[in-house]
C-alpha atoms as a PDB file:
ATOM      1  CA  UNK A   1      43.829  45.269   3.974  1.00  0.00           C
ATOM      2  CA  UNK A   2      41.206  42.929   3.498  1.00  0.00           C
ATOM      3  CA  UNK A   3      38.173  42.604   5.946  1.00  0.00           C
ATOM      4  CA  UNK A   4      39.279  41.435   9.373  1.00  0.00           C
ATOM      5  CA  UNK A   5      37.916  38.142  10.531  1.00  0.00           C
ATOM      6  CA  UNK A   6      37.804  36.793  14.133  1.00  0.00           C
ATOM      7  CA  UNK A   7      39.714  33.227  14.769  1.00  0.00           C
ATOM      8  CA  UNK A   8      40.117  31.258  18.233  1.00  0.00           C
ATOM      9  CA  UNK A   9      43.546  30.294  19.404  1.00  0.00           C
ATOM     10  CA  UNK A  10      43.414  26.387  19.161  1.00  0.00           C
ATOM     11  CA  UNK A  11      46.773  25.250  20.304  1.00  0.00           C
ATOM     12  CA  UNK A  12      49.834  26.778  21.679  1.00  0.00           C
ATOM     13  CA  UNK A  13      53.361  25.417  21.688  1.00  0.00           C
ATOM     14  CA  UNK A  14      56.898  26.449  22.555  1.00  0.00           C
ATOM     15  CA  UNK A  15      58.916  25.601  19.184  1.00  0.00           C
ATOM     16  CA  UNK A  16      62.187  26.538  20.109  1.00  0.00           C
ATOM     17  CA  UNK A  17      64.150  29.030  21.896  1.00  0.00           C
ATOM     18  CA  UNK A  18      61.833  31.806  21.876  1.00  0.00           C
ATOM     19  CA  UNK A  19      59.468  30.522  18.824  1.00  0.00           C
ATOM     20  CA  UNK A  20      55.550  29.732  19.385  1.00  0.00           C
ATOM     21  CA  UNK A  21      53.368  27.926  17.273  1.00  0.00           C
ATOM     22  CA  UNK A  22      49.815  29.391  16.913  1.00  0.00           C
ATOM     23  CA  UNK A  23      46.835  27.342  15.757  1.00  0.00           C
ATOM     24  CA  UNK A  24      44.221  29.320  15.279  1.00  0.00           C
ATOM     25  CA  UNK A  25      40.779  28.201  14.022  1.00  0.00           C
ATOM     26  CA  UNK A  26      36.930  29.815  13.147  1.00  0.00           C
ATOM     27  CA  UNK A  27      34.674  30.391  15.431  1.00  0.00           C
ATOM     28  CA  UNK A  28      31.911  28.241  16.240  1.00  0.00           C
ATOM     29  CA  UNK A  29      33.457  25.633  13.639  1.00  0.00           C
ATOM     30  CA  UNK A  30      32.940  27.866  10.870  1.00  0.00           C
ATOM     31  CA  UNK A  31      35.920  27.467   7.809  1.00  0.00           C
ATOM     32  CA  UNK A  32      38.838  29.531   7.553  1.00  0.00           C
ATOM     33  CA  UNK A  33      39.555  31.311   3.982  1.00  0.00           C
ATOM     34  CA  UNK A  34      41.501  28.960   1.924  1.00  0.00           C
ATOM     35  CA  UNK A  35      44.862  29.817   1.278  1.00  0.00           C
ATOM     36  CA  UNK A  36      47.655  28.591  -1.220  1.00  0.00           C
ATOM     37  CA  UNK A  37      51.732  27.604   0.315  1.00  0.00           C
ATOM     38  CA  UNK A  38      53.501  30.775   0.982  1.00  0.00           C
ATOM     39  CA  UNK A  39      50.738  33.163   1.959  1.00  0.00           C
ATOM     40  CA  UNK A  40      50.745  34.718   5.089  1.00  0.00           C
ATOM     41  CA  UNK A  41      47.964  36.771   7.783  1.00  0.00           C
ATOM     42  CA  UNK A  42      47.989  39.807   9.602  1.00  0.00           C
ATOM     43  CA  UNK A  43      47.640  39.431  13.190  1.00  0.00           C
ATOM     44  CA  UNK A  44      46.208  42.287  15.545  1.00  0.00           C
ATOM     45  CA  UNK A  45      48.441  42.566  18.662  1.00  0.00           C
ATOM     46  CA  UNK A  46      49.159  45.342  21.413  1.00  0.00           C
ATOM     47  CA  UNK A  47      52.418  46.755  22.267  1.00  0.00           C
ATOM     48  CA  UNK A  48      53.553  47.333  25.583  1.00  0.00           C
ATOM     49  CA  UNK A  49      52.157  50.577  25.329  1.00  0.00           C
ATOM     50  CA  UNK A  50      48.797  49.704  24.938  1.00  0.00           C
ATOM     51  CA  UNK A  51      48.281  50.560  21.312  1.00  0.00           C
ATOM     52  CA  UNK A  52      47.404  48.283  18.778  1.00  0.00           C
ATOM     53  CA  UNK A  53      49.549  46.934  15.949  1.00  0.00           C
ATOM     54  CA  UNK A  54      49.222  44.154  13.222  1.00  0.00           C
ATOM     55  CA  UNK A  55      52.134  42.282  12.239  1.00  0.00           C
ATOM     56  CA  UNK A  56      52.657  39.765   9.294  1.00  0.00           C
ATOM     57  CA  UNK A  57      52.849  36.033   9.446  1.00  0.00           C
ATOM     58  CA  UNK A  58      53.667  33.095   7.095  1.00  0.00           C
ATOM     59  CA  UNK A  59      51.088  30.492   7.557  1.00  0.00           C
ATOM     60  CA  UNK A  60      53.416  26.732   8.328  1.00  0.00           C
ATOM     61  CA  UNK A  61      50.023  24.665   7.518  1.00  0.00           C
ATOM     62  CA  UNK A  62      49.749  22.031   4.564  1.00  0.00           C
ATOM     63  CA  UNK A  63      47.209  24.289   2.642  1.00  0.00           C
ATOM     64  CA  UNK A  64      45.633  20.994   1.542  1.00  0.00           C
ATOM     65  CA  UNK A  65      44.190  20.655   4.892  1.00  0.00           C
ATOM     66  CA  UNK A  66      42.287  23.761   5.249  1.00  0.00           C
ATOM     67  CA  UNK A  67      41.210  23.775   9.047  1.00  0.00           C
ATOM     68  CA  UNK A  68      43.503  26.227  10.229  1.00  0.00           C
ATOM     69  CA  UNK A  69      46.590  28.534  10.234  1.00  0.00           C
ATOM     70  CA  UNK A  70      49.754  27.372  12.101  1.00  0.00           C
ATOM     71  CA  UNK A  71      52.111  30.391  12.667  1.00  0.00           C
ATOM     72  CA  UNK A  72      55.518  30.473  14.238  1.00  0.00           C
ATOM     73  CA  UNK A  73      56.177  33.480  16.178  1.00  0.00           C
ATOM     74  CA  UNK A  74      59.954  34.650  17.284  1.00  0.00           C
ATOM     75  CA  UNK A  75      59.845  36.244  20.160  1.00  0.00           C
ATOM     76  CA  UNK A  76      62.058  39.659  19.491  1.00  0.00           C
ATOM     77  CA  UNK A  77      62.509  42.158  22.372  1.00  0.00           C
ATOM     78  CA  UNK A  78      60.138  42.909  25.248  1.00  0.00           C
ATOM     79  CA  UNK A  79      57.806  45.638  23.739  1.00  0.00           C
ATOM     80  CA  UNK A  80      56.641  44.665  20.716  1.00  0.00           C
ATOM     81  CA  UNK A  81      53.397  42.316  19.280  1.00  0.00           C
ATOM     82  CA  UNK A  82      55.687  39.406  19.354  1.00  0.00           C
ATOM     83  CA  UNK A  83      55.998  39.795  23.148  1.00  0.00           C
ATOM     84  CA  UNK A  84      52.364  40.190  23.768  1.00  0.00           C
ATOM     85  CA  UNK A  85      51.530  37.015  21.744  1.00  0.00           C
ATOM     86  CA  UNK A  86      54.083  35.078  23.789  1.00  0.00           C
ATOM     87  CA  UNK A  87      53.324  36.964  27.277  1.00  0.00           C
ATOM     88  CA  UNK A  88      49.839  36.901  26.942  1.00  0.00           C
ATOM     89  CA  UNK A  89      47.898  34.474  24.169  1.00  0.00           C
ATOM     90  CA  UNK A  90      46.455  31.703  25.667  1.00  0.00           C
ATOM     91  CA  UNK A  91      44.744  28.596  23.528  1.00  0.00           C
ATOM     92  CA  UNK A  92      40.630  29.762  23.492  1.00  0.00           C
ATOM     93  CA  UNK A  93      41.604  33.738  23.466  1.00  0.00           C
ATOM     94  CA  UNK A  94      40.276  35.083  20.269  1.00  0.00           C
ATOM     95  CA  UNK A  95      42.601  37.037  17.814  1.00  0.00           C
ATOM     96  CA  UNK A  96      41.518  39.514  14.724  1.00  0.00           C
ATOM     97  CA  UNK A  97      43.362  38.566  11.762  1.00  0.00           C
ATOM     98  CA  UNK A  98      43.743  39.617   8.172  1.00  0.00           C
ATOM     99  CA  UNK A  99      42.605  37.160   5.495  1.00  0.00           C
ATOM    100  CA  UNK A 100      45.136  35.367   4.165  1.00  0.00           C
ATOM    101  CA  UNK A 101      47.832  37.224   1.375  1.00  0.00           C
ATOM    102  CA  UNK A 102      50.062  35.806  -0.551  1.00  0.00           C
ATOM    103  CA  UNK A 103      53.128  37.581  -2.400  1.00  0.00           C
ATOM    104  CA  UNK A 104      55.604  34.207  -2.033  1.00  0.00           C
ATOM    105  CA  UNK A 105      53.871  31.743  -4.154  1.00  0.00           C
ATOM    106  CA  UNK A 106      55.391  28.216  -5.321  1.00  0.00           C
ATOM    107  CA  UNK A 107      55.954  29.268  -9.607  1.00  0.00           C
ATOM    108  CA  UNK A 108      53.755  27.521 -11.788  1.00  0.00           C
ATOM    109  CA  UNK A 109      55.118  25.256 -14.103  1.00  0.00           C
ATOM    110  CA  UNK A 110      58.383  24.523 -12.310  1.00  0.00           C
ATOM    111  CA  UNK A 111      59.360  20.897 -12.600  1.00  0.00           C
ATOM    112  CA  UNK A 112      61.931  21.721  -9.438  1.00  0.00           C
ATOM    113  CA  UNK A 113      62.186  23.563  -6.027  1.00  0.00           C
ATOM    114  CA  UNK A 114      64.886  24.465  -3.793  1.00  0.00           C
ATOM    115  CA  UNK A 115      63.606  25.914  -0.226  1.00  0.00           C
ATOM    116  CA  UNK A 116      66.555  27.629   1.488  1.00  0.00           C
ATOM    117  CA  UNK A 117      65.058  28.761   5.039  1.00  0.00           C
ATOM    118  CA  UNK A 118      66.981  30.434   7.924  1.00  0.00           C
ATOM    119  CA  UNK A 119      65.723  30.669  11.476  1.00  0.00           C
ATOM    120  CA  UNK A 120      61.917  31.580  11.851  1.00  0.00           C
ATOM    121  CA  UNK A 121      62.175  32.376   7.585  1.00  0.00           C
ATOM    122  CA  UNK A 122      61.115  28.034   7.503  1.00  0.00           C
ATOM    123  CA  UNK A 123      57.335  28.696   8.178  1.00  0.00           C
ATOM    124  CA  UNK A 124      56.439  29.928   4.634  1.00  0.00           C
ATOM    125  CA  UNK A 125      59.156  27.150   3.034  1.00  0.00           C
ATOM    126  CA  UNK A 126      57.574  24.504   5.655  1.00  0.00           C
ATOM    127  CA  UNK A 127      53.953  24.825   4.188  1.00  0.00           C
ATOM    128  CA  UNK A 128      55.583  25.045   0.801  1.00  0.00           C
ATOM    129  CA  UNK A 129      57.425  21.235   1.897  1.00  0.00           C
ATOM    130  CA  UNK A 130      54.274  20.057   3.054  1.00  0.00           C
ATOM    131  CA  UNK A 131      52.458  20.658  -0.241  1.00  0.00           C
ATOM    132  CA  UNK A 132      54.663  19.766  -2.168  1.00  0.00           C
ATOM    133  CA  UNK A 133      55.426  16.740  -0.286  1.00  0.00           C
ATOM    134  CA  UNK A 134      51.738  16.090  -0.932  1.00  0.00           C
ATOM    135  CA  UNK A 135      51.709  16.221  -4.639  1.00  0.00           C
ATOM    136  CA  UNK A 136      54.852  14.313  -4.776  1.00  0.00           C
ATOM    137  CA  UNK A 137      56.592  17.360  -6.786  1.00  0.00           C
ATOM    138  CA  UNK A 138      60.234  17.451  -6.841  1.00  0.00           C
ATOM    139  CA  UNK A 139      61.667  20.012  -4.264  1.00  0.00           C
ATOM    140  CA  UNK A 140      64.569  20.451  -1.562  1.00  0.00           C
ATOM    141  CA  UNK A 141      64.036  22.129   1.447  1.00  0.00           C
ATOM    142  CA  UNK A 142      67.677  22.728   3.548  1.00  0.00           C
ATOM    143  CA  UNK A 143      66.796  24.558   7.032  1.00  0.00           C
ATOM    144  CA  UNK A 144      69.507  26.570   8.373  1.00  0.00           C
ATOM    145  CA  UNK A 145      69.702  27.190  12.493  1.00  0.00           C
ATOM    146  CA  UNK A 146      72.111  28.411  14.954  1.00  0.00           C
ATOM    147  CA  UNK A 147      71.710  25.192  16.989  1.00  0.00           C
ATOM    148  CA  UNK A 148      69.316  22.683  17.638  1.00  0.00           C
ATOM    149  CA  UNK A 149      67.756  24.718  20.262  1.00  0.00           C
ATOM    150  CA  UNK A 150      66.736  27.254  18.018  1.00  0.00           C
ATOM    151  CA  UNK A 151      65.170  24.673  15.256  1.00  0.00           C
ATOM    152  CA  UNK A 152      61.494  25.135  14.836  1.00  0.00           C
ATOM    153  CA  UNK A 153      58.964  22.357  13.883  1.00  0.00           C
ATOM    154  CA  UNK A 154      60.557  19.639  14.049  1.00  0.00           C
ATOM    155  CA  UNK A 155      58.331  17.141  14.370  1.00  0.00           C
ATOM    156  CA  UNK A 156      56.871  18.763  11.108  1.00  0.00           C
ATOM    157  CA  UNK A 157      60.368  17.932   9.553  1.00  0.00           C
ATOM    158  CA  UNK A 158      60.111  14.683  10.452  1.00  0.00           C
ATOM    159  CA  UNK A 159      56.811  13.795   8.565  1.00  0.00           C
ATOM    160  CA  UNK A 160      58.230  15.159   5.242  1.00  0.00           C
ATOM    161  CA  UNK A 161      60.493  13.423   2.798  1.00  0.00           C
ATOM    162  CA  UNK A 162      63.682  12.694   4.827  1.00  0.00           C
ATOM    163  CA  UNK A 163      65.895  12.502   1.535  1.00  0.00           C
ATOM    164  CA  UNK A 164      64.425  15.391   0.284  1.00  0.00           C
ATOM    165  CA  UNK A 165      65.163  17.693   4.369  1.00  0.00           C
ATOM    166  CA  UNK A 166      68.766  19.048   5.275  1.00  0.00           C
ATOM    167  CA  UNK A 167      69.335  20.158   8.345  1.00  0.00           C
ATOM    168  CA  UNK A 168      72.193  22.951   9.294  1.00  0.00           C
ATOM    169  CA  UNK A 169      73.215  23.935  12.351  1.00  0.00           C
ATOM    170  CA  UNK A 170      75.802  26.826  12.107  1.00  0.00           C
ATOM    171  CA  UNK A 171      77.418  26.407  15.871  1.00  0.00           C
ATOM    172  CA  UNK A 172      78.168  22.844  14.881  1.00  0.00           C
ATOM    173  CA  UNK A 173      78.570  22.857  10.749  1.00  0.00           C
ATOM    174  CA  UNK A 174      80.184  26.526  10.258  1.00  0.00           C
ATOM    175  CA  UNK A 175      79.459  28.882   7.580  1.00  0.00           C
ATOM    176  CA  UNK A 176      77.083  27.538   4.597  1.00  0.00           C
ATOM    177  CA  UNK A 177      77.685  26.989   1.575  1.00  0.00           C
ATOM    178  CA  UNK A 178      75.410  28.750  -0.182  1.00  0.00           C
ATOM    179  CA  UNK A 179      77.401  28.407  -3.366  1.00  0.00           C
ATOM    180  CA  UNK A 180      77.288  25.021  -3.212  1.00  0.00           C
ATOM    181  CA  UNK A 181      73.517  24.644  -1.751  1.00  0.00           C
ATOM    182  CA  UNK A 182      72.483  26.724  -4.311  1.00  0.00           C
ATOM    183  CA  UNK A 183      74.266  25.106  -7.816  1.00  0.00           C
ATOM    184  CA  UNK A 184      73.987  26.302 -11.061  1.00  0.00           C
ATOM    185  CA  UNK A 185      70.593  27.383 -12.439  1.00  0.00           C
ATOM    186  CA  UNK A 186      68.876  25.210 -15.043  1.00  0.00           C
ATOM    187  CA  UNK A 187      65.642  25.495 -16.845  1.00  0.00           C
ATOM    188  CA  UNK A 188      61.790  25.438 -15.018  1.00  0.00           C
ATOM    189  CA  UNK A 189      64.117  25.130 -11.431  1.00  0.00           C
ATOM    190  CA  UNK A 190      63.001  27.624  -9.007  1.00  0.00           C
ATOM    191  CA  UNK A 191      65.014  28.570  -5.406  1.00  0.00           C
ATOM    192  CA  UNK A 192      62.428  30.114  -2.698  1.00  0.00           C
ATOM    193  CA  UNK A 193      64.833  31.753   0.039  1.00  0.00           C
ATOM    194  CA  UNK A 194      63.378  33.182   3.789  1.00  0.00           C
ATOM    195  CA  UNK A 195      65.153  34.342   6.973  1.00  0.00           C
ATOM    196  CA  UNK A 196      67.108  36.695   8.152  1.00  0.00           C
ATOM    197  CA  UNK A 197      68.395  39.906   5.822  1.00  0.00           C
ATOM    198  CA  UNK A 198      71.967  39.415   6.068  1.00  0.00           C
ATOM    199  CA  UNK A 199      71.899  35.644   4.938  1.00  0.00           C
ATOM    200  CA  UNK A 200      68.755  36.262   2.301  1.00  0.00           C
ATOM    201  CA  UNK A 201      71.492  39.204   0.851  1.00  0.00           C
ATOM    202  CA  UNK A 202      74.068  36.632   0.619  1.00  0.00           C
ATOM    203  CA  UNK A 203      71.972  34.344  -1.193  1.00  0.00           C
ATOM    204  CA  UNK A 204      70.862  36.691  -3.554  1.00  0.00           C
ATOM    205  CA  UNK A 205      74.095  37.543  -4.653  1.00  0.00           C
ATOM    206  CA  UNK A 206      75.353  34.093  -4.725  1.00  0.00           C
ATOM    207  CA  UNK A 207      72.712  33.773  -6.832  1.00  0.00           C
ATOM    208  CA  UNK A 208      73.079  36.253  -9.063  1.00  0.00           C
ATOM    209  CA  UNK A 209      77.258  35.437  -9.319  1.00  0.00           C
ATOM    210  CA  UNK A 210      76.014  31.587 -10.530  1.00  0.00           C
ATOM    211  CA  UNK A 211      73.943  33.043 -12.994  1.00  0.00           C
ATOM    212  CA  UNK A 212      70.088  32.337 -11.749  1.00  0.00           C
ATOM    213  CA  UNK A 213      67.852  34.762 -13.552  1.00  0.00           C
ATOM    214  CA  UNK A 214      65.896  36.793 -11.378  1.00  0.00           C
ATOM    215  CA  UNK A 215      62.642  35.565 -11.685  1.00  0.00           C
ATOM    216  CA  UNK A 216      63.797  32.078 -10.834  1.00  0.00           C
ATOM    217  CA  UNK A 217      64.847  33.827  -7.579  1.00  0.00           C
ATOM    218  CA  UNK A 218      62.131  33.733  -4.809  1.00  0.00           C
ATOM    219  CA  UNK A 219      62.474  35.549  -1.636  1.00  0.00           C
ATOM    220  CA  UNK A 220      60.462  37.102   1.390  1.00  0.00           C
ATOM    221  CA  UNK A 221      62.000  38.619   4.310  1.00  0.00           C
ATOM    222  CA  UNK A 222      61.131  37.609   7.589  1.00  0.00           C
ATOM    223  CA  UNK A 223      59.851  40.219  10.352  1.00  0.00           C
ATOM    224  CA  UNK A 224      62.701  42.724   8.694  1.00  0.00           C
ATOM    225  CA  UNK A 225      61.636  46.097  11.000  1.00  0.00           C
ATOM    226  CA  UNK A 226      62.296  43.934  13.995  1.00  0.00           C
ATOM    227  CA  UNK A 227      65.740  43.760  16.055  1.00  0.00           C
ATOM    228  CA  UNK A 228      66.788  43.513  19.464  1.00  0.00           C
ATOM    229  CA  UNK A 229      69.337  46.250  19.162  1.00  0.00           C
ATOM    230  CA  UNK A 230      66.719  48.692  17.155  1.00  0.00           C
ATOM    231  CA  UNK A 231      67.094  52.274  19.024  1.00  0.00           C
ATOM    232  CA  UNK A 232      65.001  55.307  18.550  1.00  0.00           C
ATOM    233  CA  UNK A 233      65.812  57.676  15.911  1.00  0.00           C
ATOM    234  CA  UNK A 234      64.144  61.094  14.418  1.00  0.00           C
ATOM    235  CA  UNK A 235      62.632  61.718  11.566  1.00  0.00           C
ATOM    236  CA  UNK A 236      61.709  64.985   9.609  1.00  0.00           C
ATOM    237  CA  UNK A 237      59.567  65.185   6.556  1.00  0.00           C
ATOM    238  CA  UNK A 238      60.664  67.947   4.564  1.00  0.00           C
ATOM    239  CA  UNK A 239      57.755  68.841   2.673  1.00  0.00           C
ATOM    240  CA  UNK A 240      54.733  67.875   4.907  1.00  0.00           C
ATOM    241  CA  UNK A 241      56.769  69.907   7.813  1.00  0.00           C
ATOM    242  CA  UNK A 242      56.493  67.490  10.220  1.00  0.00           C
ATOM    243  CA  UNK A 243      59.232  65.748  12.719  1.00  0.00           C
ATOM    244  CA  UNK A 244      58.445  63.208  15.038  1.00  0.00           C
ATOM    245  CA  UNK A 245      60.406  60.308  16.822  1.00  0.00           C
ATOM    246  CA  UNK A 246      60.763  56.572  15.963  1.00  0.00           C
ATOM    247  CA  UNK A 247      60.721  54.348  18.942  1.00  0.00           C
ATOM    248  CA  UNK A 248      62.394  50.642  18.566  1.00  0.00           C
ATOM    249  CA  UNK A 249      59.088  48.302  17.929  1.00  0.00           C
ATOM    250  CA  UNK A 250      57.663  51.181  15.110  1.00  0.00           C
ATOM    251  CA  UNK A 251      58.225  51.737  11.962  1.00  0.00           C
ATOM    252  CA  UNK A 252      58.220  55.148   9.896  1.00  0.00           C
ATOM    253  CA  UNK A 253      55.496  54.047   7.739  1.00  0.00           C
ATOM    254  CA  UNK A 254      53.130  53.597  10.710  1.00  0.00           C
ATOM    255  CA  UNK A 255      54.088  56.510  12.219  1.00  0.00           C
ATOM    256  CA  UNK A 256      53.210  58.321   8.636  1.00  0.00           C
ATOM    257  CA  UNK A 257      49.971  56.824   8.444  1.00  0.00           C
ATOM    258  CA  UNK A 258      49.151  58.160  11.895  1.00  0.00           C
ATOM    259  CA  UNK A 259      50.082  61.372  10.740  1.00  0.00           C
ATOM    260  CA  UNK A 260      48.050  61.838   8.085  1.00  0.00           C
ATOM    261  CA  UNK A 261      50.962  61.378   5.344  1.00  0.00           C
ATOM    262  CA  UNK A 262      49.954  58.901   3.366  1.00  0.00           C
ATOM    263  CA  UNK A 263      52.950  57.456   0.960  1.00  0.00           C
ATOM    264  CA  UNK A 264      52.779  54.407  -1.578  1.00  0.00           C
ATOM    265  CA  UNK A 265      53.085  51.352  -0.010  1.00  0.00           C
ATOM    266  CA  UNK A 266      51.729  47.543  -0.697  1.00  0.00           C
ATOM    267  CA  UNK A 267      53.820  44.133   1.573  1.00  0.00           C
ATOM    268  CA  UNK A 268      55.084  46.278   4.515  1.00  0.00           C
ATOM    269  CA  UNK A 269      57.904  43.816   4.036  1.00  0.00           C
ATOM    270  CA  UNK A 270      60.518  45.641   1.952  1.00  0.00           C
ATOM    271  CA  UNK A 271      60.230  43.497  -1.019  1.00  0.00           C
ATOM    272  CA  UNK A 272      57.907  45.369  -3.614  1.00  0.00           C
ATOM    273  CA  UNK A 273      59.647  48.764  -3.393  1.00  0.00           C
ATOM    274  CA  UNK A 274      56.643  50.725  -3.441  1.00  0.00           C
ATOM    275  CA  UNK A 275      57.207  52.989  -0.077  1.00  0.00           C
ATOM    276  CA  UNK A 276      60.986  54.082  -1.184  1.00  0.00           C
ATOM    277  CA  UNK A 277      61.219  57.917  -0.451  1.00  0.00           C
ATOM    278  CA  UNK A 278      63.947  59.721  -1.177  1.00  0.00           C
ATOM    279  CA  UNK A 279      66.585  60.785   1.334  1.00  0.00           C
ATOM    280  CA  UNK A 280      67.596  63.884   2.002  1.00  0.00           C
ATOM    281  CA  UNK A 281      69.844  63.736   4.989  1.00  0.00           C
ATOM    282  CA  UNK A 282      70.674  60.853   7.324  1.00  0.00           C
ATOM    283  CA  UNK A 283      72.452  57.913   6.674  1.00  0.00           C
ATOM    284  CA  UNK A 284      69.333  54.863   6.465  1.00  0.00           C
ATOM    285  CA  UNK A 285      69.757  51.205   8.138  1.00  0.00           C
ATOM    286  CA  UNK A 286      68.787  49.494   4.607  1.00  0.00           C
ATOM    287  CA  UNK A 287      66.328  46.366   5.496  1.00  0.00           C
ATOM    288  CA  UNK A 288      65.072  45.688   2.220  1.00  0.00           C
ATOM    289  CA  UNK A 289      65.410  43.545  -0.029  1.00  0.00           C
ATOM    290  CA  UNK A 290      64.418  45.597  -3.387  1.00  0.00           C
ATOM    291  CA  UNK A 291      67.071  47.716  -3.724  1.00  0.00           C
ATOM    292  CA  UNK A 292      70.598  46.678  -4.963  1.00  0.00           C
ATOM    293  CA  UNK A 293      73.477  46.875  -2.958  1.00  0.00           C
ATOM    294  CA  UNK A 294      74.518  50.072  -4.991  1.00  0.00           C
ATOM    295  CA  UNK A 295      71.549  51.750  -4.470  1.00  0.00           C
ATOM    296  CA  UNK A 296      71.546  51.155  -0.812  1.00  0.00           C
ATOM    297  CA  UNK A 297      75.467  52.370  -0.517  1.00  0.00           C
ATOM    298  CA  UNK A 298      74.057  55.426  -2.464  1.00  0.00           C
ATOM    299  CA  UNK A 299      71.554  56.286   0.322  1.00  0.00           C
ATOM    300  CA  UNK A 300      69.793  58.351  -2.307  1.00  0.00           C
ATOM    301  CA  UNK A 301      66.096  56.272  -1.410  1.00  0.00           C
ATOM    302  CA  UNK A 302      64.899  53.869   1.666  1.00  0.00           C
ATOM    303  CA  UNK A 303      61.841  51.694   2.350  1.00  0.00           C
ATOM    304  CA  UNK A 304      59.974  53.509   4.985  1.00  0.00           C
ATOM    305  CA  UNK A 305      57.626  50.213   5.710  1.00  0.00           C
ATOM    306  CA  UNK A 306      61.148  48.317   7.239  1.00  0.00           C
ATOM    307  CA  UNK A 307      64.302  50.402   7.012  1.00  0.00           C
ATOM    308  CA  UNK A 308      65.902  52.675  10.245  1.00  0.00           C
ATOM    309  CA  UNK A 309      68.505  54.847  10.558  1.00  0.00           C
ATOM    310  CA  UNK A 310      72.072  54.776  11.590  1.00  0.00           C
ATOM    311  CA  UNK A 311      72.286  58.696  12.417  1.00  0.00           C
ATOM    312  CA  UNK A 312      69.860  60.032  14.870  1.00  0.00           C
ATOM    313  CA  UNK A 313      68.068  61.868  12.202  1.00  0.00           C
ATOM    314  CA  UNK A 314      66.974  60.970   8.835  1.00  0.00           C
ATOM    315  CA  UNK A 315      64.992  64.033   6.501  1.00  0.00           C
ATOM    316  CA  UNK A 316      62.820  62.808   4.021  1.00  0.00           C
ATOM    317  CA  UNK A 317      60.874  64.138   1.348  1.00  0.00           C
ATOM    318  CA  UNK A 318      57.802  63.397   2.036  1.00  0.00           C
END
């Protein structure tokens, strides 16, 4: 991780059913690190058990403006860093952030961009809109919600292209699409897909079925090691000899780290496939977004940085 800089907490605003928006600024005036659309921070929260924990956050800003980072935050569960930041994060508190990262960049040379966000997955795609909106490239950004209710930004909708915006509101429209939304791939085109893992994996493979090579294929996963319904679990690691529990709100690379163990790992998002250890026993909850559908029906490897368990035991070697 990059050097940790302090920022003050400009602006707070309820987005939507249990989404914030976070402006945070430099201190004393001073100018945030520039960043480029897609990147996101780490933020240093606290748990409800007092401990410390940084979570990952796309940056919604036009990067063109520079003055500060606008995150959305989705409140999930009671426990977590999400909770603390809604509970407790006041505008003039002071956070500790991570310099900006980013592993979701717009593709150079594409002549055309298709922005496919679900839920809280629209902050990286929004300051991906808003830039490209500025530079008058060609792009399509369709936004994909429950219900109005649970839209965020939408008065940052409304300043972008309004023929170039679709709105989708599954309660009212049904299923999407994607098919459809998607079309067939053609050349220096580019889709960019964030949300939720279920919908991201059915994009993928629609994808993939209308014949979009991969590297035309885009995608981050949104806040993947988070659920509502996450219980605790065990986990054993064979060759270190150790065995510890996994509370809901943790992850098994943290509690690694803390251990001493220290495995490959690089976006702590499930993406880059670095942390996949190999599984002994268990049956994983795949959450990531590296390994094909086969390989996760195998169960033979899991991503440690997002990925559970469905048994109440998982052994590793590690």
């Amino acid at each position: 991780m990059s050097a940790a800089l302090d920022v003050r907490v400009a602006a707070v605003r309820r987005e939507a059913e249990d989404v914030k928006a976070f402006v945070l600024e430099g201190l004393a005036g001073r100018p945030l690190p520039p960043f480029a659309a897609g990147a996101h921070i780490e933020v240093r929260g606290r748990r409800a058990t007092g401990e410390d924990a940084w979570r990952a956050y796309s940056i919604a800003s036009d990067p063109a403006e520079g003055r500060a980072y606008e995150i959305g935050v989705l409140r999930v569960g009671d426990r977590g860093v999400s909770a603390w930041l809604h509970d407790y994060v006041r505008a003039g508190d002071v956070l500790t952030i991570a310099p900006p990262r980013n592993d979701f960049a717009l593709a150079d040379g594409a002549d055309e961009h298709l922005l496919l966000a679900g839920g809280i997955g629209l902050t990286p795609l929004l300051a991906m809109a808003r830039w490209l909106n500025r530079t008058r490239a060609v792009y399509r950004l369709l936004v994909s919600a429950r219900a109005p209710g649970r839209l965020a930004f939408r008065d940052a909708l409304s300043q972008l292209d309004a023929e170039r915006v679709r709105l989708h509101f599954s309660d009212t429209h049904g299923h999407l699409d994607l098919a459809a939304e998607i079309g067939p791939p053609a050349p220096r085109r580019h889709v960019y897909l964030c949300g939720p893992g279920g919908m991201l994996q059915d994009a993928r493979r629609t994808a993939r079925e209308l014949g979009w090579p991969e590297p035309m294929v885009h995608v981050e996963l949104f806040n993947a090691s988070a659920s509502p319904d996450d219980t605790a679990f065990e986990v054993q690691l064979k060759r270190s000899g150790m065995r510890f529990a996994v509370p809901p709100g943790r992850t098994i690379l943290e509690l690694m780290l803390e251990r001493g163990v220290f495995p490959s790992y690089d976006c702590r998002r499930g993406e880059c496939g670095s942390c996949l250890t190999r599984v002994l026993s268990g049956e994983p909850l795949h959450r990531d977004t590296c390994q094909t559908a086969g390989e996760k029906a195998d169960n033979r490897f899991m991503t440690v940085c997002v990925s559970r368990a469905k048994s109440s035991s998982l052994v590793l070697d590690a």
